[in-house]
N, C-alpha and C. Protein backbone atom coordinates (compact mmCIF):
# COMPACT_ATOMS: atom_id res chain seq x y z
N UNK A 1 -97.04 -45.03 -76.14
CA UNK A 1 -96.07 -44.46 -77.06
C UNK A 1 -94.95 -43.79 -76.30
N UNK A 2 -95.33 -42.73 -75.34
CA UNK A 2 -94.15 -42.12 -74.70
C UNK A 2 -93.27 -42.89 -73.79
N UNK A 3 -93.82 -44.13 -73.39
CA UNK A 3 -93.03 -45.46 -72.41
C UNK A 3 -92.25 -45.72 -73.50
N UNK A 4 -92.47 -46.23 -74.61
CA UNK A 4 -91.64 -47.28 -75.78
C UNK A 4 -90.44 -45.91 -75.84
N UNK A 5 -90.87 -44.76 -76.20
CA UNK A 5 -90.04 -44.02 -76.28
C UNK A 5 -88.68 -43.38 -75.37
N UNK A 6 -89.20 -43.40 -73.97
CA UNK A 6 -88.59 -43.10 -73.02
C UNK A 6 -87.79 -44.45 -72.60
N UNK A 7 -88.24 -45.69 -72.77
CA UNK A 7 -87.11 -47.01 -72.96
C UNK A 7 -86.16 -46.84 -73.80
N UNK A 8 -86.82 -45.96 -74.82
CA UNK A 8 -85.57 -45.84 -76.09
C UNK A 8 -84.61 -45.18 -75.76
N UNK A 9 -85.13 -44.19 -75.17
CA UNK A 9 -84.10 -43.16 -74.71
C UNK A 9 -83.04 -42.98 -73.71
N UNK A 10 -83.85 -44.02 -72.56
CA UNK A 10 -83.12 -44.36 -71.33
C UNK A 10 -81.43 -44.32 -71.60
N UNK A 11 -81.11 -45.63 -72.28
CA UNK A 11 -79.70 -46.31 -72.33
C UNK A 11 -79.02 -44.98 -72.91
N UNK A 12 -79.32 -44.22 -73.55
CA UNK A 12 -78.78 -43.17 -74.31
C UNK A 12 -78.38 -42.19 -73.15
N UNK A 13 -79.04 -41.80 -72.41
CA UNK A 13 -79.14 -40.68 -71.19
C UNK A 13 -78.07 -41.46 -70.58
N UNK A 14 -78.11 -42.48 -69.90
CA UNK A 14 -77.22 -43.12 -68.94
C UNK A 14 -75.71 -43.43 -69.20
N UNK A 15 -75.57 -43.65 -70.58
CA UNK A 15 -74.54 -43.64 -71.47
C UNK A 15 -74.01 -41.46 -71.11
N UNK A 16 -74.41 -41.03 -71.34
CA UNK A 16 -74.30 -40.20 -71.34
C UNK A 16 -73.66 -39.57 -69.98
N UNK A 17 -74.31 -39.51 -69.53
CA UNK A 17 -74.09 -39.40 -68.11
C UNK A 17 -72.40 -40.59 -67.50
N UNK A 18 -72.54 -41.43 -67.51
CA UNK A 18 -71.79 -42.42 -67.40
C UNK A 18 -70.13 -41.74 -67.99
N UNK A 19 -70.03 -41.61 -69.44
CA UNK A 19 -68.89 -41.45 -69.83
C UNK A 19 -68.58 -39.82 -70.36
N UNK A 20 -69.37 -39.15 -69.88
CA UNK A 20 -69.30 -37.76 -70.18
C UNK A 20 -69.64 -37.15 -71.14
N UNK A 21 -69.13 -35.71 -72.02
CA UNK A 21 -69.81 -35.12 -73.14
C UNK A 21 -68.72 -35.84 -74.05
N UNK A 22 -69.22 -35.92 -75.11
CA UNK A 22 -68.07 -36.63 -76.34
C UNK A 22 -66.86 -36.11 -76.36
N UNK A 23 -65.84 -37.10 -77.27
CA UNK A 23 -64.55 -36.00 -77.41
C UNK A 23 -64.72 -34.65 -78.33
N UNK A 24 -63.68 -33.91 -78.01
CA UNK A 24 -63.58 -32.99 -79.00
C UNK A 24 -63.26 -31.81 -78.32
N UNK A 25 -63.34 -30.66 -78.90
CA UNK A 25 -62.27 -29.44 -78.26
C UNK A 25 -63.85 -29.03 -77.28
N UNK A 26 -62.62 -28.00 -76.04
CA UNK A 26 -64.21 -28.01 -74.23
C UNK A 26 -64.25 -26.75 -75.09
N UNK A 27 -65.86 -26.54 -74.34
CA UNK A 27 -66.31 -25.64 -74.82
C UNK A 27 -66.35 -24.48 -74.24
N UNK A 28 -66.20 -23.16 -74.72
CA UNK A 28 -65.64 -22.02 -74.46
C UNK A 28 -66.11 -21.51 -72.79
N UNK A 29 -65.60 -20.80 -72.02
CA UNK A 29 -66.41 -20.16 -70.46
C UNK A 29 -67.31 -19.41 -71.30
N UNK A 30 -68.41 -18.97 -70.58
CA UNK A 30 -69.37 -17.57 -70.75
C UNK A 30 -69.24 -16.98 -69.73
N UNK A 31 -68.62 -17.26 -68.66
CA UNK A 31 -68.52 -16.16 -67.70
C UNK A 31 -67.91 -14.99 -67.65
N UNK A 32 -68.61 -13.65 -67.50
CA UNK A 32 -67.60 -12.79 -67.34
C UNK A 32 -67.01 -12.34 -66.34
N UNK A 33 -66.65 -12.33 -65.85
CA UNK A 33 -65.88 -12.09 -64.24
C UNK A 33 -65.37 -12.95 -63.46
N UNK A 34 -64.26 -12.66 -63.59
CA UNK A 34 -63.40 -13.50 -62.99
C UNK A 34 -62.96 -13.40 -61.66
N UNK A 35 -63.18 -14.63 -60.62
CA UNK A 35 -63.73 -15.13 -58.98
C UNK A 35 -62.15 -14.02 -58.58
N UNK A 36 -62.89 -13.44 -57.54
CA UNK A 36 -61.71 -12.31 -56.61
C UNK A 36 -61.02 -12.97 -55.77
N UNK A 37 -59.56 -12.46 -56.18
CA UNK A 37 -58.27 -13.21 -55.46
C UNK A 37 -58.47 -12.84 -53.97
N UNK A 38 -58.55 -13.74 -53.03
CA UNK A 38 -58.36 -13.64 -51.35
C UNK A 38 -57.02 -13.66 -50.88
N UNK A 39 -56.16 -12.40 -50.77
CA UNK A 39 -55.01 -12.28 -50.36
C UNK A 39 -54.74 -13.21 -48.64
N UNK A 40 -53.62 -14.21 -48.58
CA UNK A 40 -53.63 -14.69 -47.48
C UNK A 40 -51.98 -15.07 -47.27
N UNK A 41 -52.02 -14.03 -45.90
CA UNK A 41 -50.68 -13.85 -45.56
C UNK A 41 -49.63 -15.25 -46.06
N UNK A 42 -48.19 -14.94 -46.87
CA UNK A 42 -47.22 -15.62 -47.11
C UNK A 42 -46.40 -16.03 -45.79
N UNK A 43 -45.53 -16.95 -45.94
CA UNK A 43 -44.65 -16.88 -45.09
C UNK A 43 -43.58 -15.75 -44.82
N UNK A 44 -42.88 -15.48 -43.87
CA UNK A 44 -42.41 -14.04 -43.39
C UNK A 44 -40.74 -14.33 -43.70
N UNK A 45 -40.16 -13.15 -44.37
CA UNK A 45 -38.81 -13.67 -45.28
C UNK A 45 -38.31 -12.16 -44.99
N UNK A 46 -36.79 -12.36 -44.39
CA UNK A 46 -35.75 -11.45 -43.83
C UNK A 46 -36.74 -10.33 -43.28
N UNK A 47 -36.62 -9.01 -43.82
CA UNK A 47 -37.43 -8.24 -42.96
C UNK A 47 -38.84 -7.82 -43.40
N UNK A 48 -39.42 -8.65 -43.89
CA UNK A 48 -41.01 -8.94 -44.45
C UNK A 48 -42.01 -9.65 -43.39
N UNK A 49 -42.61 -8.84 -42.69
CA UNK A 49 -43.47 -9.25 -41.54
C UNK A 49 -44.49 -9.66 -42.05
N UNK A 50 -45.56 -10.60 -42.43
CA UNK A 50 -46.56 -10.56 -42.23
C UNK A 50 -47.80 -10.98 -41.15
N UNK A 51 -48.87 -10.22 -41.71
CA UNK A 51 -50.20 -11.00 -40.14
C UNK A 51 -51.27 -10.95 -41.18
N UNK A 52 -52.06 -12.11 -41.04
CA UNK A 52 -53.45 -11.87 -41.20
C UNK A 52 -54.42 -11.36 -40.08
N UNK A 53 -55.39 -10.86 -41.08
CA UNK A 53 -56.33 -10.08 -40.00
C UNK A 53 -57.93 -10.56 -40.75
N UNK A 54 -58.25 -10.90 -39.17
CA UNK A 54 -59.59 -11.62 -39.18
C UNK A 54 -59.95 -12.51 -40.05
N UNK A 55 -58.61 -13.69 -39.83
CA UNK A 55 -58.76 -15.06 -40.78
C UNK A 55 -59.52 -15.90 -39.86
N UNK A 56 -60.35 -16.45 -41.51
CA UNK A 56 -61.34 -17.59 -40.87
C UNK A 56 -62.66 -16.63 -40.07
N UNK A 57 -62.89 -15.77 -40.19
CA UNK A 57 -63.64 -15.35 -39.56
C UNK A 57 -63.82 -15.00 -38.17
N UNK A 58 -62.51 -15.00 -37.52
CA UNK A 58 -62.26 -14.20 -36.20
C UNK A 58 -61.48 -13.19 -36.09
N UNK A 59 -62.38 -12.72 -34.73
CA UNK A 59 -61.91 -11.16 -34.71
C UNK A 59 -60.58 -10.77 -34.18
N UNK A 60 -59.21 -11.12 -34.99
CA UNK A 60 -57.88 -11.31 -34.31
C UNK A 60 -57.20 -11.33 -35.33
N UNK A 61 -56.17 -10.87 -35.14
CA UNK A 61 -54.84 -10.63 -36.16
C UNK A 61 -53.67 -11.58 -35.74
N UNK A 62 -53.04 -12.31 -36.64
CA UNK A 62 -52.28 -13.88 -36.76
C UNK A 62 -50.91 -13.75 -37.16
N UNK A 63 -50.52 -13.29 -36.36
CA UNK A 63 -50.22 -13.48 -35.12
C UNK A 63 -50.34 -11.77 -34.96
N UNK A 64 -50.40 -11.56 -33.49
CA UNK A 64 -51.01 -10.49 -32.81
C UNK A 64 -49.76 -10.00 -32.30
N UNK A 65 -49.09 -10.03 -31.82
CA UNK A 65 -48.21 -9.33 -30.87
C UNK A 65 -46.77 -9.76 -31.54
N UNK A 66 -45.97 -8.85 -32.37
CA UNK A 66 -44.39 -9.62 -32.93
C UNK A 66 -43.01 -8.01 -32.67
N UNK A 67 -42.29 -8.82 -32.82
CA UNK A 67 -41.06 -7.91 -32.47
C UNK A 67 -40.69 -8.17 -34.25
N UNK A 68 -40.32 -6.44 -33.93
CA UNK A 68 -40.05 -5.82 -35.94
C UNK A 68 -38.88 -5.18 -35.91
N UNK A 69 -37.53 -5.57 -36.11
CA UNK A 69 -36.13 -4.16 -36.54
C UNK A 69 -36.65 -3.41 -37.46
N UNK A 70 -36.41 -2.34 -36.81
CA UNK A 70 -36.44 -1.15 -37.58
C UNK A 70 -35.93 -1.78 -39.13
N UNK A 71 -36.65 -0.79 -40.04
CA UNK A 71 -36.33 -1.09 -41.26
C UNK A 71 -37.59 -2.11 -42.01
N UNK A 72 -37.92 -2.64 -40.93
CA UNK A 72 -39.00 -4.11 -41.72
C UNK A 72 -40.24 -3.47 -42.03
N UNK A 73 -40.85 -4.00 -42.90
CA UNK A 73 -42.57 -4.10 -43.21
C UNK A 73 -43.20 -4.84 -42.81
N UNK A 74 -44.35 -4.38 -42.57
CA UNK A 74 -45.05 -5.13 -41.90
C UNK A 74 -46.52 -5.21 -42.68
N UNK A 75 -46.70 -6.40 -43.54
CA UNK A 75 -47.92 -6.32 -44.44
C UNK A 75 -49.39 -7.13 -43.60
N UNK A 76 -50.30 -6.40 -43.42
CA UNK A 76 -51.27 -6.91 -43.18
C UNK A 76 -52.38 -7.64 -44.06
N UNK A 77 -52.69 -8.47 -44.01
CA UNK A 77 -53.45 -9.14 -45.03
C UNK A 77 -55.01 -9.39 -44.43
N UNK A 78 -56.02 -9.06 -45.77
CA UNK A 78 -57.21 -9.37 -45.22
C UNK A 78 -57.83 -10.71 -45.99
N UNK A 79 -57.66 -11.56 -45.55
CA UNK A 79 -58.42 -12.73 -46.21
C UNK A 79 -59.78 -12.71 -46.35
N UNK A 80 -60.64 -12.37 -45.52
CA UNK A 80 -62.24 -12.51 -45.30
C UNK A 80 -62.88 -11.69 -45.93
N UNK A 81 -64.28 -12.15 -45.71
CA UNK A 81 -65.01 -11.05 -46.21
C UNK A 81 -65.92 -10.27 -45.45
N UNK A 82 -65.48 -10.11 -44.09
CA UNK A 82 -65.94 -9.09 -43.06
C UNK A 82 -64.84 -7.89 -43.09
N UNK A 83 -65.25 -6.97 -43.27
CA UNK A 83 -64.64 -5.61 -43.59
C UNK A 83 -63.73 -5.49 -41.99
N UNK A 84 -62.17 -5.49 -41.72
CA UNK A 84 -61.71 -5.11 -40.81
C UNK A 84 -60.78 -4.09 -41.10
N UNK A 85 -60.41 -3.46 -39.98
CA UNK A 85 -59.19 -2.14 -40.72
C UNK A 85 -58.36 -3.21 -39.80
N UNK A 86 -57.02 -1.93 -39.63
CA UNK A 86 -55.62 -2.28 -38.95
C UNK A 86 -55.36 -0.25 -38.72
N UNK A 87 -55.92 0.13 -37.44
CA UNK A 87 -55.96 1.41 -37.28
C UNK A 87 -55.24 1.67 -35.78
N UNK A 88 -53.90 2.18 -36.29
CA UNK A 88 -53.15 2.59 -34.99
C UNK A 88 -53.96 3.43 -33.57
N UNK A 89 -53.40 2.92 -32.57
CA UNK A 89 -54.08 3.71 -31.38
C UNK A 89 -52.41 3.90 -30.27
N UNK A 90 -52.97 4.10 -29.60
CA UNK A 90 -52.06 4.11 -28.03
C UNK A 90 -52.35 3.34 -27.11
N UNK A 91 -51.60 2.75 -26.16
CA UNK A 91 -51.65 1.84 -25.14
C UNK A 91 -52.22 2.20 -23.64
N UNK A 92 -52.66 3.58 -23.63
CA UNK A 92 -53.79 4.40 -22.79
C UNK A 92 -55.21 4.19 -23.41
N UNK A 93 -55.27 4.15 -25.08
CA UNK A 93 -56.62 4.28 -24.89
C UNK A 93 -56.45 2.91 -26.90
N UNK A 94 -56.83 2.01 -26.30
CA UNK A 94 -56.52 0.74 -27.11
C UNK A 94 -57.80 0.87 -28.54
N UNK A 95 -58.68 1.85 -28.11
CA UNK A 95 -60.19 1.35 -29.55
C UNK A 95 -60.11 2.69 -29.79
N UNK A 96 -59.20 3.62 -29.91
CA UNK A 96 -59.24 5.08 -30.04
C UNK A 96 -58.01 5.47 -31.19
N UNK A 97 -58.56 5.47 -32.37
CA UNK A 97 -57.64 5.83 -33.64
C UNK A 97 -56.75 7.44 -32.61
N UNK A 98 -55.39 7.34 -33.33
CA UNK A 98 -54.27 7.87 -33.11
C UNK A 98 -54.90 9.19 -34.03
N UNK A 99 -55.68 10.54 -33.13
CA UNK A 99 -55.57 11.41 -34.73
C UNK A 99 -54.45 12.33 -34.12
N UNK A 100 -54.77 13.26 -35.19
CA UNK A 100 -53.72 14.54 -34.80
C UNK A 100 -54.18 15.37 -33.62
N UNK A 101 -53.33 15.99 -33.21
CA UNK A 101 -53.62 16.95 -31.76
C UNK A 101 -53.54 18.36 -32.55
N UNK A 102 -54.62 19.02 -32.25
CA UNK A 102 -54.72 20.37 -32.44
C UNK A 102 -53.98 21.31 -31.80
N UNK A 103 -53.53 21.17 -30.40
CA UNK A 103 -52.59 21.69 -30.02
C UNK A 103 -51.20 20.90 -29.75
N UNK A 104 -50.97 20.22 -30.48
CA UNK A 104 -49.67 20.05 -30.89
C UNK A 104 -49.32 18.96 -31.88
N UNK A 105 -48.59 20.54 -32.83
CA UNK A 105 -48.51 20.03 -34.14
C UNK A 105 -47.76 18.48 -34.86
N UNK A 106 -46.69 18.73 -33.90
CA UNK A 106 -45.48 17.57 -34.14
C UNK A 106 -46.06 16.13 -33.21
N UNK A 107 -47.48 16.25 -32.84
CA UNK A 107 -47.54 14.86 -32.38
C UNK A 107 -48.26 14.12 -33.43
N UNK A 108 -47.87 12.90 -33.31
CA UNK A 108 -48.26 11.73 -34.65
C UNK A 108 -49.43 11.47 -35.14
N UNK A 109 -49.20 11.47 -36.14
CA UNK A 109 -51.14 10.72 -36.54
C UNK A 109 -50.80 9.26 -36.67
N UNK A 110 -51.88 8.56 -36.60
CA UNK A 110 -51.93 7.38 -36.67
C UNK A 110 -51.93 7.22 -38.14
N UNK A 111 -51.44 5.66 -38.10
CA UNK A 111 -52.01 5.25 -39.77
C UNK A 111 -53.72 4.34 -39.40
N UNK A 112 -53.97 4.15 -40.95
CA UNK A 112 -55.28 3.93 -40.64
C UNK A 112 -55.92 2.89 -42.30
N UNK A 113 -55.96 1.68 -42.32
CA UNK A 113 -56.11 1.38 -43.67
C UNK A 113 -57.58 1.42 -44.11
N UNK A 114 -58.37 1.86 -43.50
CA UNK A 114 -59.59 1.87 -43.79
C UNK A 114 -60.88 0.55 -43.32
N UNK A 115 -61.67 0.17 -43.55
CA UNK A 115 -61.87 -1.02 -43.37
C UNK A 115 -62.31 -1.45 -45.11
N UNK A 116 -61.90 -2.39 -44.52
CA UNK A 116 -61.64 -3.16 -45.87
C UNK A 116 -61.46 -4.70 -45.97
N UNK A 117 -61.28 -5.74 -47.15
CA UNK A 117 -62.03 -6.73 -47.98
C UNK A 117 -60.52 -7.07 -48.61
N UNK A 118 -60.52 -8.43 -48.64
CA UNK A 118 -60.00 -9.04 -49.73
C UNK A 118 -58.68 -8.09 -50.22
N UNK A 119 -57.86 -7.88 -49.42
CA UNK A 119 -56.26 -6.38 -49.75
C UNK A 119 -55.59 -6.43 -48.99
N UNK A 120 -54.19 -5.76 -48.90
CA UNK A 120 -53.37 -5.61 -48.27
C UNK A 120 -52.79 -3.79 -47.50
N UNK A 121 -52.56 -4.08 -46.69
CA UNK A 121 -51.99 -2.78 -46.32
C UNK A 121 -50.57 -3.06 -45.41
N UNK A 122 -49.94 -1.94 -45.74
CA UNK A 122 -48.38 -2.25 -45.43
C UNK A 122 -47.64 -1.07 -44.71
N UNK A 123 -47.16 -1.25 -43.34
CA UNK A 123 -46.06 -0.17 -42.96
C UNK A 123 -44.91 -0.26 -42.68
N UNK A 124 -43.95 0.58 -42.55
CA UNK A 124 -42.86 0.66 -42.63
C UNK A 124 -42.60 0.47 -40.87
N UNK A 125 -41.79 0.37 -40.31
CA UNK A 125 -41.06 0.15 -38.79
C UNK A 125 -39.80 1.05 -38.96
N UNK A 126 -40.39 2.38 -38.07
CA UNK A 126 -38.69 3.13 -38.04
C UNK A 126 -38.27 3.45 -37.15
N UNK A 127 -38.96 3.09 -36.01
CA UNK A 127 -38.09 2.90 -34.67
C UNK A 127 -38.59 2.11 -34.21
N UNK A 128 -37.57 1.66 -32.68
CA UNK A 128 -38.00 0.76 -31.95
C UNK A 128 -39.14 0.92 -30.88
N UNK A 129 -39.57 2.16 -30.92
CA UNK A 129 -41.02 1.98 -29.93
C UNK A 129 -42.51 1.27 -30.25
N UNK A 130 -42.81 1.01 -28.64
CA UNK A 130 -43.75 -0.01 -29.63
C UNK A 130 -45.44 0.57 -30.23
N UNK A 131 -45.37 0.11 -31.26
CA UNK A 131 -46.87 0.81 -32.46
C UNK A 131 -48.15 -0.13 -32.13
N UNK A 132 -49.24 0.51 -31.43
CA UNK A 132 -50.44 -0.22 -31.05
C UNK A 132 -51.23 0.42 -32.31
N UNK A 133 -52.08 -1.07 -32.30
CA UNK A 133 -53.00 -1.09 -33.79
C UNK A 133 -54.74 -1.90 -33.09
N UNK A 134 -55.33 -1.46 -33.84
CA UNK A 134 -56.72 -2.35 -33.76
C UNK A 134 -57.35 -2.32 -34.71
N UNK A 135 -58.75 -2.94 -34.59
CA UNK A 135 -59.67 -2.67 -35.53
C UNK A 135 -60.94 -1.91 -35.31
N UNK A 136 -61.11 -1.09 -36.49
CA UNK A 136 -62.39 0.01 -35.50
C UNK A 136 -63.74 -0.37 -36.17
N UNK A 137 -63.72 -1.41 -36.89
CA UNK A 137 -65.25 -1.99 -37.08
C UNK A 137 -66.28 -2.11 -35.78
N UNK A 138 -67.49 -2.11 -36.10
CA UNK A 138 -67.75 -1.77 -34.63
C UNK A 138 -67.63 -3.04 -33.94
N UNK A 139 -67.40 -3.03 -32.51
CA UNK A 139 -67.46 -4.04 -31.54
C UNK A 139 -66.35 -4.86 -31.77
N UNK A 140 -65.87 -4.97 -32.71
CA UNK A 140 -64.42 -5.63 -32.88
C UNK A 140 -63.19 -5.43 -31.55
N UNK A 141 -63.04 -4.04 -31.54
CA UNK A 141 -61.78 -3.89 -30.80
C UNK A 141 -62.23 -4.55 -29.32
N UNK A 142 -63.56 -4.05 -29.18
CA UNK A 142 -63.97 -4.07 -27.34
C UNK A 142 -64.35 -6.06 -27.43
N UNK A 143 -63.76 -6.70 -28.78
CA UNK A 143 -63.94 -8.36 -28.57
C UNK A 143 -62.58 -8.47 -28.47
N UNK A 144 -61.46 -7.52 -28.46
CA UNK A 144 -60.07 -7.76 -28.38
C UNK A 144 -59.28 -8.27 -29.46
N UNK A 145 -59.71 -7.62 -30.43
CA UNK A 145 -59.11 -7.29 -31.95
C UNK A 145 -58.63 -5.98 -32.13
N UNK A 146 -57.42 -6.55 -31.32
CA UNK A 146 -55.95 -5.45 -30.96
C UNK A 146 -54.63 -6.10 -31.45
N UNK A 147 -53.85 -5.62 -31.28
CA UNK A 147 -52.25 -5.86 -31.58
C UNK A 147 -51.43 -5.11 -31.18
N UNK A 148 -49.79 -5.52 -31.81
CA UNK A 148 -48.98 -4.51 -31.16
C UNK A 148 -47.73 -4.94 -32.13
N UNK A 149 -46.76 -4.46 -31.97
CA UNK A 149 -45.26 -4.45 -32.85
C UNK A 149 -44.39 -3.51 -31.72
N UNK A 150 -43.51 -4.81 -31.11
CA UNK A 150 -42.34 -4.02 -30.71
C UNK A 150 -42.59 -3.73 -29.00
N UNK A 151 -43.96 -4.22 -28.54
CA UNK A 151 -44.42 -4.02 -27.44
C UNK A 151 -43.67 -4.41 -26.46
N UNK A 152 -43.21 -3.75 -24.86
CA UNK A 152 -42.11 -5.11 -23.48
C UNK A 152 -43.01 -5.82 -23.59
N UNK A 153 -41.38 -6.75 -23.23
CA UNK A 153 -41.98 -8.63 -22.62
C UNK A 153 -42.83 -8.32 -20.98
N UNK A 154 -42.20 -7.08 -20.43
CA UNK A 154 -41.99 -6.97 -19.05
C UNK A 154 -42.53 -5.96 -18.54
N UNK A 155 -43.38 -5.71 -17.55
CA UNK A 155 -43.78 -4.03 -17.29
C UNK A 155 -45.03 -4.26 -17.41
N UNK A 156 -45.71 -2.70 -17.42
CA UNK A 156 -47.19 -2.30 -17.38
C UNK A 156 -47.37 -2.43 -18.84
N UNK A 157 -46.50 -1.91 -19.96
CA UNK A 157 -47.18 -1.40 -21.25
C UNK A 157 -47.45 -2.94 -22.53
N UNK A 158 -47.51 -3.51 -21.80
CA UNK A 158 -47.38 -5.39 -22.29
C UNK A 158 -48.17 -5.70 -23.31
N UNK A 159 -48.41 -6.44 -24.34
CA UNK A 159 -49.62 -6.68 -25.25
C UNK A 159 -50.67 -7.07 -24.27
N UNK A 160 -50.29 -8.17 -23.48
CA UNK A 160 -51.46 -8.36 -22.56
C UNK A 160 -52.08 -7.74 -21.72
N UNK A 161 -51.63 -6.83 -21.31
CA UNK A 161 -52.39 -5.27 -20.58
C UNK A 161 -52.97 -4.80 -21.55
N UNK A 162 -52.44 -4.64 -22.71
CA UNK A 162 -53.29 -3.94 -23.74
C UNK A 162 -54.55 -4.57 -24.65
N UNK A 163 -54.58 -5.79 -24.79
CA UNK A 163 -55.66 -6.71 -25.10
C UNK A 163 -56.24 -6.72 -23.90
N UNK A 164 -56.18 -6.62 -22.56
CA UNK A 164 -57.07 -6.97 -21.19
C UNK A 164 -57.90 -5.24 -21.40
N UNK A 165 -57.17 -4.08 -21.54
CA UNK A 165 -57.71 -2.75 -21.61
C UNK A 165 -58.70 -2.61 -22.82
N UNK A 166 -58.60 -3.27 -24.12
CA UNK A 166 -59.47 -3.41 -24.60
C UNK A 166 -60.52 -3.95 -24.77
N UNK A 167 -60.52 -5.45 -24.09
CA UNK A 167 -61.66 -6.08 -23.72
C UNK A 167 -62.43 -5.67 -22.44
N UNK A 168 -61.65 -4.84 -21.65
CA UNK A 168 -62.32 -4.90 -20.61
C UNK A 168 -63.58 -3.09 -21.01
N UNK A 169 -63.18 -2.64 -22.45
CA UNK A 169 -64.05 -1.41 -22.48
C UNK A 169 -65.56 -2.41 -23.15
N UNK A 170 -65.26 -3.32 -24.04
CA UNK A 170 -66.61 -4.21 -24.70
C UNK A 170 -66.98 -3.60 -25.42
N UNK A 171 -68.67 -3.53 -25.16
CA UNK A 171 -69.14 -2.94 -25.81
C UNK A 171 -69.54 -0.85 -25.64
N UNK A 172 -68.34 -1.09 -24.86
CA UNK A 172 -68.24 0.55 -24.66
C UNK A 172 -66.96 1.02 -25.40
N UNK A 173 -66.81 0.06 -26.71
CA UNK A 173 -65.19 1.22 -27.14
C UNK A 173 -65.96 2.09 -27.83
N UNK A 174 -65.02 3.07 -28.33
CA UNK A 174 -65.45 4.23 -28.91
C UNK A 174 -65.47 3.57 -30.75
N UNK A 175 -66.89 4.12 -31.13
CA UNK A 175 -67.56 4.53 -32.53
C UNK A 175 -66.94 5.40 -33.08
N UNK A 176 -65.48 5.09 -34.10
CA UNK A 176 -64.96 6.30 -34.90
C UNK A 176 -64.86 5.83 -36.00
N UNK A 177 -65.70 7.04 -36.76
CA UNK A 177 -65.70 6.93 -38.14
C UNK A 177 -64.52 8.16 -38.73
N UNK A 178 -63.88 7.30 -39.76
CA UNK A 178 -62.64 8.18 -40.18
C UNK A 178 -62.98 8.83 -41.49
N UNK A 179 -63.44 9.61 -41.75
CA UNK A 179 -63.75 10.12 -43.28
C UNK A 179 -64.03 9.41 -44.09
C-alpha cells in the first residue's frame, strides 16, 4: 500500500521541486532582524580620506601610511568582525595610547575609538605634523597593526621605522585598557 502510494506521489514531489512553489503573491519574511550593515571603506573624494582597518581579517589598516592637508578627514572603517580600535600613540613608543601628562597640562591626549565592530570613526587633520595611530587589541600592534598620517618620506621618524619599532616590541607591547 505505502509503495502504490509513494509512486503516486513521486511525480508530484518532483514536479514540485522542478518548477517551484505555484504562482501567486511570495510569501511574507518572518524574520525579525535585519542582517548588520558591514561598513567598507568608499573611494576617497577631495579631502575625504578613507582606510579600512583589519579588512579581510588582517591585522593592518588599507592603506597604512597617507599624506592628509590640513583640513581633511580621515574616516576609518571597520569591516570585520574582530574588534580593532584606531588609538593614537607617538613615534617613540608605537603600542602606547597617547594619554594625558599629569605634569603637563597643555600636552595632547590622544584620540582613541575604542575597539570596535562593524562602524566608523573619523578625525579631523589640523596640522601638518605627523599623527601615529595603532591598534591596542591585544597582540595586534606588536603584529604591526600601526599607521601614520603625514609621516617623512626621509629621516629617522619614517612609517617604516615606526612599523619596524612596533614589531620589533611583539609580544611585549604594552596591555592598555582605556576605560
Amino acid at each position: 500500500m505505502f509503495a502504490k502510494l509513494a509512486v503516486f506521489l513521486l511525480p508530484a514531489f518532483v514536479a514540485g521541486q522542478a518548477y517551484g512553489p505555484p504562482p501567486g503573491p511570495a510569501a511574507p519574511s518572518t524574520t525579525s532582524a535585519a542582517a548588520a550593515v558591514i561598513p567598507s571603506a568608499p573611494a576617497n573624494s577631495g579631502n575625504q580620506i578613507n582606510i579600512n582597518v583589519g579588512a579581510g581579517g588582517a591585522f593592518i589598516y588599507s592603506p597604512a601610511n597617507i599624506s592628509a592637508p590640513v583640513g581633511s578627514l580621515v574616516t576609518f572603517y571597520f569591516p570585520g568582525d574582530i574588534p580593532h580600535s584606531v588609538s593614537q600613540s607617538t613615534f617613540a613608543n608605537p603600542c602606547t595610547y597617547l594619554a594625558a601628562d599629569p605634569n603637563n597640562a597643555s600636552a595632547p591626549v590622544g584620540f582613541d575609538s575604542g575597539l570596535v565592530t562593524a562602524s566608523t570613526f573619523t578625525i579631523n587633520v589640523t596640522d601638518e605634523n605627523p599623527i601615529w595611530f595603532h591598534c591596542r587589541q591585544l597582540t595586534h600592534c606588536g603584529s604591526g597593526m600601526v599607521g601614520s598620517i603625514n609621516a617623512p618620506l626621509n629621516g629617522t621618524n619614517t612609517y617604516a621605522n615606526f612599523l619596524a619599532a612596533a614589531v620589533a616590541l611583539g609580544g611585549n607591547a604594552p596591555n592598555v585598557s582605556l576605560g
